[in-house]
C-alpha atoms as a PDB file:
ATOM      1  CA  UNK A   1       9.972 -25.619  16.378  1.00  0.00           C
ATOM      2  CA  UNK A   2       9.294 -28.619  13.929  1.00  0.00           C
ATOM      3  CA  UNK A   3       8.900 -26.429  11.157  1.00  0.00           C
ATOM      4  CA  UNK A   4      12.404 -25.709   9.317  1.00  0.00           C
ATOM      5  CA  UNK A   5      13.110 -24.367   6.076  1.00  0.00           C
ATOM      6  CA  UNK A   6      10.234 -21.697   5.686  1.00  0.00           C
ATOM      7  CA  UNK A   7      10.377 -18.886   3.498  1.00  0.00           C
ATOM      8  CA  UNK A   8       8.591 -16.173   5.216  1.00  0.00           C
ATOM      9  CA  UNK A   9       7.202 -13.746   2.736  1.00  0.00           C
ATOM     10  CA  UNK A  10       5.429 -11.683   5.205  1.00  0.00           C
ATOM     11  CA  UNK A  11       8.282  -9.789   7.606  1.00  0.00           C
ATOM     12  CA  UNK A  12       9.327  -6.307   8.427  1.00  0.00           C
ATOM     13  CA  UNK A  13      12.023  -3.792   7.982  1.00  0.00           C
ATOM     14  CA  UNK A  14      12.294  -0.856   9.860  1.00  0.00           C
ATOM     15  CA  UNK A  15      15.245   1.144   8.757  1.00  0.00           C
ATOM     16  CA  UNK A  16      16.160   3.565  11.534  1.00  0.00           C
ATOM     17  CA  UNK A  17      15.901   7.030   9.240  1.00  0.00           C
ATOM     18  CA  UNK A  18      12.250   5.963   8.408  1.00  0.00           C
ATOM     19  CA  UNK A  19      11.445   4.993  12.253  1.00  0.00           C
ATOM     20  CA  UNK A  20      12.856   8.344  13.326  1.00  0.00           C
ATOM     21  CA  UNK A  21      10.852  10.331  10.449  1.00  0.00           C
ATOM     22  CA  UNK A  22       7.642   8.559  11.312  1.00  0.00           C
ATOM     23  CA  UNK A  23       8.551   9.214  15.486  1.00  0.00           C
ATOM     24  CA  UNK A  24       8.990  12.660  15.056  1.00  0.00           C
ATOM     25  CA  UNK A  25       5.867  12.998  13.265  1.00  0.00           C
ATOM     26  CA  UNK A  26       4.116  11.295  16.167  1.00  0.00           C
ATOM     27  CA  UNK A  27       3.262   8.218  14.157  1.00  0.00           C
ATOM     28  CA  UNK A  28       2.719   4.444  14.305  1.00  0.00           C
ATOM     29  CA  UNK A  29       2.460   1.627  12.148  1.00  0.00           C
ATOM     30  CA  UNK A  30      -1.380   0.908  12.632  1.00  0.00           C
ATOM     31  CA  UNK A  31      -1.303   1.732  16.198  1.00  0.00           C
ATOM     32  CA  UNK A  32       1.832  -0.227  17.027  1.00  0.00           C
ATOM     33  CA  UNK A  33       4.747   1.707  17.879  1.00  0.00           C
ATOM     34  CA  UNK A  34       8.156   1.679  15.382  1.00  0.00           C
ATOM     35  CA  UNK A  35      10.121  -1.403  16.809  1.00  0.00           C
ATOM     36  CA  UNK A  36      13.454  -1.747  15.827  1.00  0.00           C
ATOM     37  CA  UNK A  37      14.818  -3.915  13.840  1.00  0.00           C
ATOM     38  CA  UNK A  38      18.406  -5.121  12.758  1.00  0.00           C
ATOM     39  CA  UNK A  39      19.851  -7.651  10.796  1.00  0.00           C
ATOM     40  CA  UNK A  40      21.085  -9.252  13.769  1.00  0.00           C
ATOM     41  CA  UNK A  41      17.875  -9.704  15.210  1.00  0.00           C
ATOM     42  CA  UNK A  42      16.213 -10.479  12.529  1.00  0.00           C
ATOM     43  CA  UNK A  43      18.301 -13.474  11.684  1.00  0.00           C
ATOM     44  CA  UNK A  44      18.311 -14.673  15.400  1.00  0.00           C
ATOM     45  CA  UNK A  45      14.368 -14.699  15.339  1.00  0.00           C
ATOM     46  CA  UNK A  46      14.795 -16.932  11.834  1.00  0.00           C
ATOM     47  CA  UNK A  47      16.986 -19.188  13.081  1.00  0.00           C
ATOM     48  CA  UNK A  48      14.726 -19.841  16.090  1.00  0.00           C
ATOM     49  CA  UNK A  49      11.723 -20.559  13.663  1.00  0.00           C
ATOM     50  CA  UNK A  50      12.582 -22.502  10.831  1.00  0.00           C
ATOM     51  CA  UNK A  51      12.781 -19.785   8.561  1.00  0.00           C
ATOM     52  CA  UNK A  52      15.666 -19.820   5.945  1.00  0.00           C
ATOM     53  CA  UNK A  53      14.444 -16.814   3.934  1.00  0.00           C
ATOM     54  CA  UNK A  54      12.409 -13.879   4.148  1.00  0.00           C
ATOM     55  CA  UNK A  55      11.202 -11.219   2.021  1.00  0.00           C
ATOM     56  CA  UNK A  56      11.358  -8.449   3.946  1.00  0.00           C
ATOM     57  CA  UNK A  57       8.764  -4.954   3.399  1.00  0.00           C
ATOM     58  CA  UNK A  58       8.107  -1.654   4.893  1.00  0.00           C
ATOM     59  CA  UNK A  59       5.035  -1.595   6.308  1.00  0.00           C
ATOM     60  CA  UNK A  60       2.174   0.789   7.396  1.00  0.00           C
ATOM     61  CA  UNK A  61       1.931   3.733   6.965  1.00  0.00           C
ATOM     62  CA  UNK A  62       4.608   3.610   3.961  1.00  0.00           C
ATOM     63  CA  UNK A  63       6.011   6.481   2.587  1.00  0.00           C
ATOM     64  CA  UNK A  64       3.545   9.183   1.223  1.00  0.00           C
ATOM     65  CA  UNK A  65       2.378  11.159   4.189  1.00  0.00           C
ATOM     66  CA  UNK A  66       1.205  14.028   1.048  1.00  0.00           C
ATOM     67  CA  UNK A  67       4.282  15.394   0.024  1.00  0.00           C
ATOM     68  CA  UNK A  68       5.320  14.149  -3.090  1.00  0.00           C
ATOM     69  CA  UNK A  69       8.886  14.932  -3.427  1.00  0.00           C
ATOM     70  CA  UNK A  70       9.065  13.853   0.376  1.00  0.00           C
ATOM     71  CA  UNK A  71       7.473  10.492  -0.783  1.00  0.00           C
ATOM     72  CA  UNK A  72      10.065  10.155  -3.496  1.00  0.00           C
ATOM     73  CA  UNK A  73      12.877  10.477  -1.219  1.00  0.00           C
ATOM     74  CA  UNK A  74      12.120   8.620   1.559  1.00  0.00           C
ATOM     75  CA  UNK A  75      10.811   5.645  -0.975  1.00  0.00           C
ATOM     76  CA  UNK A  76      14.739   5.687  -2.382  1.00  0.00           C
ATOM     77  CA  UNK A  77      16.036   5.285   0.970  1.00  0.00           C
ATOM     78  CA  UNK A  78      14.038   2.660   2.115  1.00  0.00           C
ATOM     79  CA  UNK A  79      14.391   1.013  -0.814  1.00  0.00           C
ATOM     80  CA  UNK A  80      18.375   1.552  -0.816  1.00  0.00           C
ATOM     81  CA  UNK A  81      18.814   0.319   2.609  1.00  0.00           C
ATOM     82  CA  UNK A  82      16.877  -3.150   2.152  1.00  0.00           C
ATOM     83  CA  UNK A  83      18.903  -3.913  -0.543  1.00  0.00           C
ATOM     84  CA  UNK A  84      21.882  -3.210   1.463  1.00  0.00           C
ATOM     85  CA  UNK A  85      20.762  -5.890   3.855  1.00  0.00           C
ATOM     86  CA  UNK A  86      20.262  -8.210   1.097  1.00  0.00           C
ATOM     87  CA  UNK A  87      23.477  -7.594  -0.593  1.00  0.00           C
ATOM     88  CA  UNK A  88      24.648  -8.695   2.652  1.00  0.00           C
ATOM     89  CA  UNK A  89      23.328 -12.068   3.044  1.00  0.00           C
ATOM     90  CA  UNK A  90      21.271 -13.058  -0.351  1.00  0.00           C
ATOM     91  CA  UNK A  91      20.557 -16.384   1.002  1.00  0.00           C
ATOM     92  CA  UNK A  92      18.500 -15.373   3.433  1.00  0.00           C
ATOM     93  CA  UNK A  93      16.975 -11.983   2.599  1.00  0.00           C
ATOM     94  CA  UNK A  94      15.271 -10.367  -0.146  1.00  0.00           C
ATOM     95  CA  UNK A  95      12.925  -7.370   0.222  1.00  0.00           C
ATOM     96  CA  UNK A  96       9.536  -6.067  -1.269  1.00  0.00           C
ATOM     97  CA  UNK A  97      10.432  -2.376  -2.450  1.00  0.00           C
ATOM     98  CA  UNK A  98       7.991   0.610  -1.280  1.00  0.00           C
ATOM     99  CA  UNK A  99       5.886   2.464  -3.732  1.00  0.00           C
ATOM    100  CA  UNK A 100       5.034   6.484  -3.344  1.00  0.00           C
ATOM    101  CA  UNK A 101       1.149   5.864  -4.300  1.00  0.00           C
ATOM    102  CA  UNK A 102      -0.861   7.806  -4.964  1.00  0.00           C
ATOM    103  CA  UNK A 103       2.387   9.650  -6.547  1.00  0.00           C
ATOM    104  CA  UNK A 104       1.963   7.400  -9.737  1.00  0.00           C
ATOM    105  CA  UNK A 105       4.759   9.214 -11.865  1.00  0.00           C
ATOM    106  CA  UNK A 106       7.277   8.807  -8.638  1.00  0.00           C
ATOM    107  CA  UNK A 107       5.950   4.986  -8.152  1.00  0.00           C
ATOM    108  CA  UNK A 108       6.481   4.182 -11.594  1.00  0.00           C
ATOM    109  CA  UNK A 109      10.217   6.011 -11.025  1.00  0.00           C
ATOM    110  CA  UNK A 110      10.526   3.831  -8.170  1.00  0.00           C
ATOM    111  CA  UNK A 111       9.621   0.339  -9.935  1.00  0.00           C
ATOM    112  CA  UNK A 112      12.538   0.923 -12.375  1.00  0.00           C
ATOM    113  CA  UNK A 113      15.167   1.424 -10.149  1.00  0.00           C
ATOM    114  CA  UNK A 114      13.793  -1.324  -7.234  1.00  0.00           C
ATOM    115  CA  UNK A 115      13.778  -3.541 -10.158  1.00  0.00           C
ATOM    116  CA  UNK A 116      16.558  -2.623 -12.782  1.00  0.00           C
ATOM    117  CA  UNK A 117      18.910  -1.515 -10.294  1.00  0.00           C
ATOM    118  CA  UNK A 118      18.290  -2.926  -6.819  1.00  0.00           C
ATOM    119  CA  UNK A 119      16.958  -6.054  -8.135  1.00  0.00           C
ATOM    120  CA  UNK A 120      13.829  -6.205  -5.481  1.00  0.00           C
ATOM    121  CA  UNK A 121      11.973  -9.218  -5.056  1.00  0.00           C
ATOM    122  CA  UNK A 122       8.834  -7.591  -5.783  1.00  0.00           C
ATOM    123  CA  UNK A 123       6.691  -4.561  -4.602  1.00  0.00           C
ATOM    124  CA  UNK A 124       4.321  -3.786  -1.462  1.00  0.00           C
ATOM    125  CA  UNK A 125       1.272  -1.847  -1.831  1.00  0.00           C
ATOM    126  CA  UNK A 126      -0.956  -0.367   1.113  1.00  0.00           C
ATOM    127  CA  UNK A 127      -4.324  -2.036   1.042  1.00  0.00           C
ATOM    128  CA  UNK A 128      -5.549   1.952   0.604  1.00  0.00           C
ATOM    129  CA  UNK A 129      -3.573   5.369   0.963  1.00  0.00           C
ATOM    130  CA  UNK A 130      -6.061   8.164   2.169  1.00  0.00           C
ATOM    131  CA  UNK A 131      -9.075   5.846   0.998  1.00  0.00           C
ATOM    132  CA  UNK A 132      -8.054   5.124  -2.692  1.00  0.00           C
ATOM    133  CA  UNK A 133      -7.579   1.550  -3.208  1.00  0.00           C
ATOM    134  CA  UNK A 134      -5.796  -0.647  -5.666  1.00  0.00           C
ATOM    135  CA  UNK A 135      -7.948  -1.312  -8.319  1.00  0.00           C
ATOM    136  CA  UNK A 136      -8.415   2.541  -8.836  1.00  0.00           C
ATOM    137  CA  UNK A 137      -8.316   3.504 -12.498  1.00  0.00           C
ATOM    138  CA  UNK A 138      -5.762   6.233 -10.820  1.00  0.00           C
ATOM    139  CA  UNK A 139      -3.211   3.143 -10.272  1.00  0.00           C
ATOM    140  CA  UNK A 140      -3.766   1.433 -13.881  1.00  0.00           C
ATOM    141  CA  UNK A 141      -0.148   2.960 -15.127  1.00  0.00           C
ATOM    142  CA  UNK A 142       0.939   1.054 -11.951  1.00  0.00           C
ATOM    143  CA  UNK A 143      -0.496  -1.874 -12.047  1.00  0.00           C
ATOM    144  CA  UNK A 144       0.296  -2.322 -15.646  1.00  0.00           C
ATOM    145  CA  UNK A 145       3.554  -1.800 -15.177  1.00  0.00           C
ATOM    146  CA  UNK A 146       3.348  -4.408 -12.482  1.00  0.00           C
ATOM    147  CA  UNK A 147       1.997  -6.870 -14.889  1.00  0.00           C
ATOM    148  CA  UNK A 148       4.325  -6.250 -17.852  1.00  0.00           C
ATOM    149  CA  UNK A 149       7.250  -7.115 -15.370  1.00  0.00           C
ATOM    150  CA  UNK A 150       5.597 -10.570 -13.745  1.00  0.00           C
ATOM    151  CA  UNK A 151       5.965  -9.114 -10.267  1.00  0.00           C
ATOM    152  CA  UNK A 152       5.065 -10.189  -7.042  1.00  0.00           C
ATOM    153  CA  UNK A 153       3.204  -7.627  -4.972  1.00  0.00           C
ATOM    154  CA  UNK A 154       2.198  -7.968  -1.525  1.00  0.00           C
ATOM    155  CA  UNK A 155      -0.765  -6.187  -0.686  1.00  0.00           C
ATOM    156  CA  UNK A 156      -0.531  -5.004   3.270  1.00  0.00           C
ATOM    157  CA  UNK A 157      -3.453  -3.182   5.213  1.00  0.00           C
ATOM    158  CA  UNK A 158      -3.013   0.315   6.728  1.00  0.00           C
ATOM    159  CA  UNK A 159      -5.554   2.769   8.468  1.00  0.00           C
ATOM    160  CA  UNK A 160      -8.971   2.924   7.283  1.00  0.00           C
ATOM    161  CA  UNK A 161     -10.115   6.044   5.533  1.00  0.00           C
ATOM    162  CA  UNK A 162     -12.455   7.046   8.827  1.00  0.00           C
ATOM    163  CA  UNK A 163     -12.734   6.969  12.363  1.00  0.00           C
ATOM    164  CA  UNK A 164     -11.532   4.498  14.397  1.00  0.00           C
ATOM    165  CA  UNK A 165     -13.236   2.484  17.355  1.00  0.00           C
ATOM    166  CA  UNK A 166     -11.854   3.636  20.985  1.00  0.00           C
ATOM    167  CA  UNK A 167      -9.986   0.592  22.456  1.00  0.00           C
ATOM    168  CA  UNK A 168      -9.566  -0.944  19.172  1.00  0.00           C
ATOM    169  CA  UNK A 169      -6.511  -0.042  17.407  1.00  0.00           C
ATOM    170  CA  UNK A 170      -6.188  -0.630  13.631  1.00  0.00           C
ATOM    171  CA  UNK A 171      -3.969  -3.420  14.132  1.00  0.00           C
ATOM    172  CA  UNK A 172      -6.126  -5.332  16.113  1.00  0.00           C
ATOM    173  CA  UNK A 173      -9.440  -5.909  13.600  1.00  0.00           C
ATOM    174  CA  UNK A 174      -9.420  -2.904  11.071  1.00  0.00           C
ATOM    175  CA  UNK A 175      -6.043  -4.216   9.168  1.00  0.00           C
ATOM    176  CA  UNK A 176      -8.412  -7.470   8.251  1.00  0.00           C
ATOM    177  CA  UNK A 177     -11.632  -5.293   6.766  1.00  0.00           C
ATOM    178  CA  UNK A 178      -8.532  -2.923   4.770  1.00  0.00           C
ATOM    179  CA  UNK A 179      -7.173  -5.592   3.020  1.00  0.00           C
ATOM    180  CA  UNK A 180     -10.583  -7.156   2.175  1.00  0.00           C
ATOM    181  CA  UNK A 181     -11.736  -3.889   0.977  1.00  0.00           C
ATOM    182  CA  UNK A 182      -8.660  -4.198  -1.170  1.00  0.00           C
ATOM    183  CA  UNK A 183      -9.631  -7.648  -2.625  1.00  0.00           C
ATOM    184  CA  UNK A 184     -13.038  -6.963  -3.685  1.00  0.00           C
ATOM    185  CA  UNK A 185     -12.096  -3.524  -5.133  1.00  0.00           C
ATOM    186  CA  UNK A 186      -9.858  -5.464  -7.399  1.00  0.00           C
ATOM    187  CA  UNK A 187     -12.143  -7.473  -8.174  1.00  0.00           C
ATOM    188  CA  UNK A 188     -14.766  -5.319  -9.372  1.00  0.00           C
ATOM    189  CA  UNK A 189     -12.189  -3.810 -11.606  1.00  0.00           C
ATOM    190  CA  UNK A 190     -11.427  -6.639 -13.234  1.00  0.00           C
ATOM    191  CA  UNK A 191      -7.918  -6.873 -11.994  1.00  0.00           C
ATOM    192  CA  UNK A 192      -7.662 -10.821 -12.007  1.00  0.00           C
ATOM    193  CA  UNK A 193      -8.236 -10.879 -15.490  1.00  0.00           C
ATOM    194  CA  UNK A 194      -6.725  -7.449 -17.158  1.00  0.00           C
ATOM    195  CA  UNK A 195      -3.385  -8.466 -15.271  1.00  0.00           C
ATOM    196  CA  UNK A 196      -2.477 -12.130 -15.711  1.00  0.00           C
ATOM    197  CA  UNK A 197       1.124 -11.845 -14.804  1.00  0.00           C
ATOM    198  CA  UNK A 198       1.606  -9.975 -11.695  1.00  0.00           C
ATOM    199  CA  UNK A 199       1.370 -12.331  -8.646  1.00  0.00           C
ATOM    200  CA  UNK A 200      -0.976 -10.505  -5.671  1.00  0.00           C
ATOM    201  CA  UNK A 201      -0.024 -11.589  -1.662  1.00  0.00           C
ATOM    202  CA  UNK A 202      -2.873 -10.970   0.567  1.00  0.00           C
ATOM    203  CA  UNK A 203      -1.550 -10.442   4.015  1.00  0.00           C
ATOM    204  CA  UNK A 204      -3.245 -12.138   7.185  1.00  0.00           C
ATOM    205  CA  UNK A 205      -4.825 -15.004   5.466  1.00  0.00           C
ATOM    206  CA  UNK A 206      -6.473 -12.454   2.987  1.00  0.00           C
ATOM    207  CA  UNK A 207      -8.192 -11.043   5.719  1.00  0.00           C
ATOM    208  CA  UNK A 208     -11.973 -11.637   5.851  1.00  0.00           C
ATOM    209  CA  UNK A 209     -12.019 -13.008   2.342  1.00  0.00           C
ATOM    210  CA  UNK A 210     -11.775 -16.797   3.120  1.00  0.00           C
ATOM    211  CA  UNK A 211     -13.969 -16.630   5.559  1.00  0.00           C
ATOM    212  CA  UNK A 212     -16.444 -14.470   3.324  1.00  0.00           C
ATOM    213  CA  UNK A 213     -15.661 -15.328  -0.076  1.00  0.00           C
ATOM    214  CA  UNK A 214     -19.070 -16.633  -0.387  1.00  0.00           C
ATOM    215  CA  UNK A 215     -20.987 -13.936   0.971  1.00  0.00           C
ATOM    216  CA  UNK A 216     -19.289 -11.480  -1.304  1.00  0.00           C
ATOM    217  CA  UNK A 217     -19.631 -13.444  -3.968  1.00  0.00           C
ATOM    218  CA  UNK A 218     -23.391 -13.629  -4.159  1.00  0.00           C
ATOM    219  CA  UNK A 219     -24.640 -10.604  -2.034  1.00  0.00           C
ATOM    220  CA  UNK A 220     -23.563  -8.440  -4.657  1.00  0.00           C
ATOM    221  CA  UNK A 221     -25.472  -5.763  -6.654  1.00  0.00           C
ATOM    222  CA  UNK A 222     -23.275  -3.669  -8.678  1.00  0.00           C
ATOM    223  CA  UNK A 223     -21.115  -5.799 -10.686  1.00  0.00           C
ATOM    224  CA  UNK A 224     -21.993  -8.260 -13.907  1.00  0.00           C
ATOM    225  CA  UNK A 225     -19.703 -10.228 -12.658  1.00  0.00           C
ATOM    226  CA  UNK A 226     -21.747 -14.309 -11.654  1.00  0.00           C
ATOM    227  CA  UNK A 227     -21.275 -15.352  -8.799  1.00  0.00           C
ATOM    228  CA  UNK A 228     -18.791 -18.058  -9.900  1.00  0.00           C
ATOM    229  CA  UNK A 229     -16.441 -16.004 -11.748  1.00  0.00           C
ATOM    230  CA  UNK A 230     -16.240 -13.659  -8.472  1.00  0.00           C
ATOM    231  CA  UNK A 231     -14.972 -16.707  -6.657  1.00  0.00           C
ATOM    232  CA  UNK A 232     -12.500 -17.671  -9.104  1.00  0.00           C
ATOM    233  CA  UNK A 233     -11.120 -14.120  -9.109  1.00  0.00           C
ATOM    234  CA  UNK A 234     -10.410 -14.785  -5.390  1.00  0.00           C
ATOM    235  CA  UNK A 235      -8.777 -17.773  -5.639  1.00  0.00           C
ATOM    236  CA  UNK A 236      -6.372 -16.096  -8.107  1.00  0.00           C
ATOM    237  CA  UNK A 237      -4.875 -14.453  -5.007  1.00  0.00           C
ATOM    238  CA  UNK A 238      -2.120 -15.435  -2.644  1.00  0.00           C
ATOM    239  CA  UNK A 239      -2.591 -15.636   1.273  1.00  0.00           C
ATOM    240  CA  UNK A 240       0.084 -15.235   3.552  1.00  0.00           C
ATOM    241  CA  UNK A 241      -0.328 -17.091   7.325  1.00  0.00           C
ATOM    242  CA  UNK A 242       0.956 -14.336   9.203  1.00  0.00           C
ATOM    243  CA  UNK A 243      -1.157 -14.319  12.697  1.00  0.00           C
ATOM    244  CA  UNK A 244      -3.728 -16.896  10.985  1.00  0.00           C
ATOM    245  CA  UNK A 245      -3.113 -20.284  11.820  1.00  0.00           C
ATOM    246  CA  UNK A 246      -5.216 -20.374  14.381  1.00  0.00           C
ATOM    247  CA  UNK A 247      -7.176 -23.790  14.874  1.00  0.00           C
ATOM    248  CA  UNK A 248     -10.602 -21.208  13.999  1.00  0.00           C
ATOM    249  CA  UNK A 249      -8.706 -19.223  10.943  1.00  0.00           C
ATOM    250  CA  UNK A 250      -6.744 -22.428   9.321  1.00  0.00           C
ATOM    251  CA  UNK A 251      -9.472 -24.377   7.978  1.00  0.00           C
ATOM    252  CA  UNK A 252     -11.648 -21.785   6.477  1.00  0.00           C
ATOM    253  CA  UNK A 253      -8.295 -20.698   4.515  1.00  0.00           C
ATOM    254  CA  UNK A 254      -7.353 -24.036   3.538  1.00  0.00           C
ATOM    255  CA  UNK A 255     -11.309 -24.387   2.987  1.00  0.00           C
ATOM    256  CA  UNK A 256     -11.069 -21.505   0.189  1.00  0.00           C
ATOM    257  CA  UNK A 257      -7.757 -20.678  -0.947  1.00  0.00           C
ATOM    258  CA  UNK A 258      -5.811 -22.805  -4.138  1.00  0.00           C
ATOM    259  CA  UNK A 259      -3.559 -25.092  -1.987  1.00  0.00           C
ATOM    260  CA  UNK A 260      -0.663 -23.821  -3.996  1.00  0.00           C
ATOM    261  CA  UNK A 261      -1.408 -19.988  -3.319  1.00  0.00           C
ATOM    262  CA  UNK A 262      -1.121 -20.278   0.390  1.00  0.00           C
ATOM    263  CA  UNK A 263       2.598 -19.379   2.273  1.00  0.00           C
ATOM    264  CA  UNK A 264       4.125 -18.655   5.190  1.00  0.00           C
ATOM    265  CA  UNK A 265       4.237 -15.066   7.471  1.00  0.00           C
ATOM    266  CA  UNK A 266       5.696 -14.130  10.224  1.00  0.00           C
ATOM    267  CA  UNK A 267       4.743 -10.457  10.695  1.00  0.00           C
ATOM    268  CA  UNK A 268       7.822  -9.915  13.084  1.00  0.00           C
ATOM    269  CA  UNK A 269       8.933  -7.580  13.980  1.00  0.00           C
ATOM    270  CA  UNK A 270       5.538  -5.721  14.727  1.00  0.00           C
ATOM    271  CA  UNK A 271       4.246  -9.029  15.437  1.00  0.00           C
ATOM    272  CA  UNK A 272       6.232  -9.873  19.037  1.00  0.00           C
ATOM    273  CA  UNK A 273       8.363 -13.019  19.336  1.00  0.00           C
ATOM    274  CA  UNK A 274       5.590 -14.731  21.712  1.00  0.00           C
ATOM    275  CA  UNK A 275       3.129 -14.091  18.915  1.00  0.00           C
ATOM    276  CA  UNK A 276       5.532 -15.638  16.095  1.00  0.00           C
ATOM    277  CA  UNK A 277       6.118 -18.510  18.389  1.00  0.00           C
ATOM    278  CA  UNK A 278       2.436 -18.897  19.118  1.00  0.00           C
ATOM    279  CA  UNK A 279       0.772 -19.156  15.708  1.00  0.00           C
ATOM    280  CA  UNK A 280       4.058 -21.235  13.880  1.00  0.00           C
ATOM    281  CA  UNK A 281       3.562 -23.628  16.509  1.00  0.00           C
ATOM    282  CA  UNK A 282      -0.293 -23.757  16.316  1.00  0.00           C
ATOM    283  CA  UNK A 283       0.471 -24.386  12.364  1.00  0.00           C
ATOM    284  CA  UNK A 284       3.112 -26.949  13.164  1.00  0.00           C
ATOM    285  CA  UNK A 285       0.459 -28.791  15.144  1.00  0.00           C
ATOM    286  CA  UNK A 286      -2.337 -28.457  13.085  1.00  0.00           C
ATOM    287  CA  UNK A 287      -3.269 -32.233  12.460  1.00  0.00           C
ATOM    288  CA  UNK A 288      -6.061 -31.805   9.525  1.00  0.00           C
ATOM    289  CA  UNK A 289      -3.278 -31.929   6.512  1.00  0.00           C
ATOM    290  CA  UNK A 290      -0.858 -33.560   4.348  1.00  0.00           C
ATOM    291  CA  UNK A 291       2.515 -33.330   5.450  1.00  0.00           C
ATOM    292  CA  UNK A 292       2.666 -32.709   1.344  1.00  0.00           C
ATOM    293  CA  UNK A 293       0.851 -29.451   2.032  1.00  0.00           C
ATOM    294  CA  UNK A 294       2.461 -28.371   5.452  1.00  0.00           C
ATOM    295  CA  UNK A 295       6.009 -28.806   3.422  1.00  0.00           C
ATOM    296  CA  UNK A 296       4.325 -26.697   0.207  1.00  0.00           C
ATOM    297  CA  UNK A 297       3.285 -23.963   2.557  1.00  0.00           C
ATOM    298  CA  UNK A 298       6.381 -23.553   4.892  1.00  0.00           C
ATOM    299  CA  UNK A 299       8.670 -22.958   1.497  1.00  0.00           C
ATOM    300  CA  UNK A 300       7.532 -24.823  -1.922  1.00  0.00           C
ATOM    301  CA  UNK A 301       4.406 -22.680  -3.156  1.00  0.00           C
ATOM    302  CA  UNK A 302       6.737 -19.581  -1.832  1.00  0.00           C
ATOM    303  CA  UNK A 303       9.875 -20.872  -4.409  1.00  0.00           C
ATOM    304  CA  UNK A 304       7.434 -20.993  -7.064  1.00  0.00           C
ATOM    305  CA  UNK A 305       7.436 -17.623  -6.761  1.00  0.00           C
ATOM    306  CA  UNK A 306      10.639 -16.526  -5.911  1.00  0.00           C
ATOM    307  CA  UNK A 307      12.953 -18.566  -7.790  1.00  0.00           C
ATOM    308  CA  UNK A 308      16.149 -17.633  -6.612  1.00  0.00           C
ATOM    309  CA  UNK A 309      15.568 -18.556  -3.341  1.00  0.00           C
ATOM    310  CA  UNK A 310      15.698 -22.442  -4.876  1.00  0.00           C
ATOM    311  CA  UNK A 311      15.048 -25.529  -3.236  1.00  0.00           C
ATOM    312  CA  UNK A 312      15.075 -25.917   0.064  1.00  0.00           C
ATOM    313  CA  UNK A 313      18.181 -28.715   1.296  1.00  0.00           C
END
């Protein structure tokens, strides 16, 4: 690895009590079975990729499976036992606490105590639970809460609210359309501009907005918004690298996004080590930029926003 010092603010956690309550339900994380996951490991797979900190979250299919008081519970633990793990080693952790949308009374319950008590990093949101999206008027408590506190929120994908294609699991392409969806629903809402201070993540290179900005941007019939504000909503966003870097996927996100909104993902552990290995080296190799802008995407544009990770030695 070449790269060193990366804050990855795009890995998982997979506390065992949530992978055996999602197993015995018979469920996966977008069509990827529940790997598991320990501190251990985790820090054995950073140390063999450059990555000095990550910022860890719970991923698909969260915690709201329609039972609120469920929800509520299994949000606290999840929550609770990341901030164990960063208790543990601060220096190289931090975590992204879980939300029990659309429960907004129990998310807003949850946002005070990730934040007053656990002192999370920031929040993760499901690109949709059972089809409602963020930028529903149902979330506004949330969001605005979100915004009064500066947060960082990651957005990640989950199932999409239909049928999926045989042979194609959501993983694989329907992750990419989610969090897209996601995007231009906030958007429309005018979430770029009614919430200045909370700091959106859009996993996987933002999807299929980088390479589609444009179309969405002008194809458009049922907003006021011009064409040119639409775009500068986007770029407003953060885009993670996880599983992006490709030599295809790069240049249309450097192409797009604000060169100081762009940071490093790993996706591990649902992403497998050859994966990890495979598109940090393809990004370590990728010849068309500054070694300014390599070094601001591995860990300085990440710092920016979360300080107390400081600056890299």
């Amino acid at each position: 690895m070449t790269g060193t010092d990366r804050i990855d603010v795009h890995q998982h956690i997979v506390p065992p009590g949530y992978s055996r309550w999602l197993v015995d339900r018979g469920l996966t994380a977008g069509g990827m079975p529940l790997p598991a996951w320990s501190a251990e490991g985790a820090l054995a797979m950073m140390d063999d990729h450059g990555i000095r900190s990550c910022v860890m979250s719970v991923s698909t299919p969260g915690v709201h499976l329609g039972d609120d008081a469920e929800a509520r519970d299994k949000a606290r633990y999840v929550n609770e036992y990341a901030a164990e793990q960063v208790k543990d080693r601060p220096d190289r952790f931090g975590f992204f606490a879980t939300l029990t949308l659309p429960d907004v009374d129990g998310a807003l319950a949850e946002i005070a105590h990730s934040f007053d008590v656990l002192g999370a990093d920031g929040v993760v949101l499901l690109a949709n639970v059972r089809g409602a999206y963020p930028g529903d008027p149902a979330f506004d408590p949330v969001m605005t809460e979100l915004d009064r506190r500066g947060a960082v929120v990651l957005i990640h994908p989950s199932h999409l609210p239909g049928p999926g294609l045989d042979g194609a699991p959501p993983f694989l392409l329907d992750f990419l359309l989610d969090t897209s969806r996601a995007v231009h629903n906030l958007v429309r809402h005018g979430a770029m501009r009614r919430w200045t201070r909370m700091r959106i993540i859009l996993s996987h290179g933002g999807g299929f907005v980088p390479y589609a900005a444009h179309r969405m941007a002008y194809v458009r019939r049922d907003m006021e918004l011009t064409p040119d504000t639409y775009l500068a909503d986007l770029r407003k966003f953060y885009f993670d690298t996880a599983l992006s870097t490709s030599p295809v996927s790069l240049p249309s996100l450097l192409a797009f996004a604000d060169p100081t909104h762009i940071v490093y993902g790993s996706d591990w552990p649902y992403a497998p080590l050859p994966s990890v290995t495979h598109f940090s080296d393809e990004f370590d190799k990728y010849s068309d930029i500054s070694d300014e802008q390599r070094t601001s995407i591995s860990h300085g544009n990440a710092v920016r926003l979360f300080p107390r990770f400081g600056t890299p030695g």
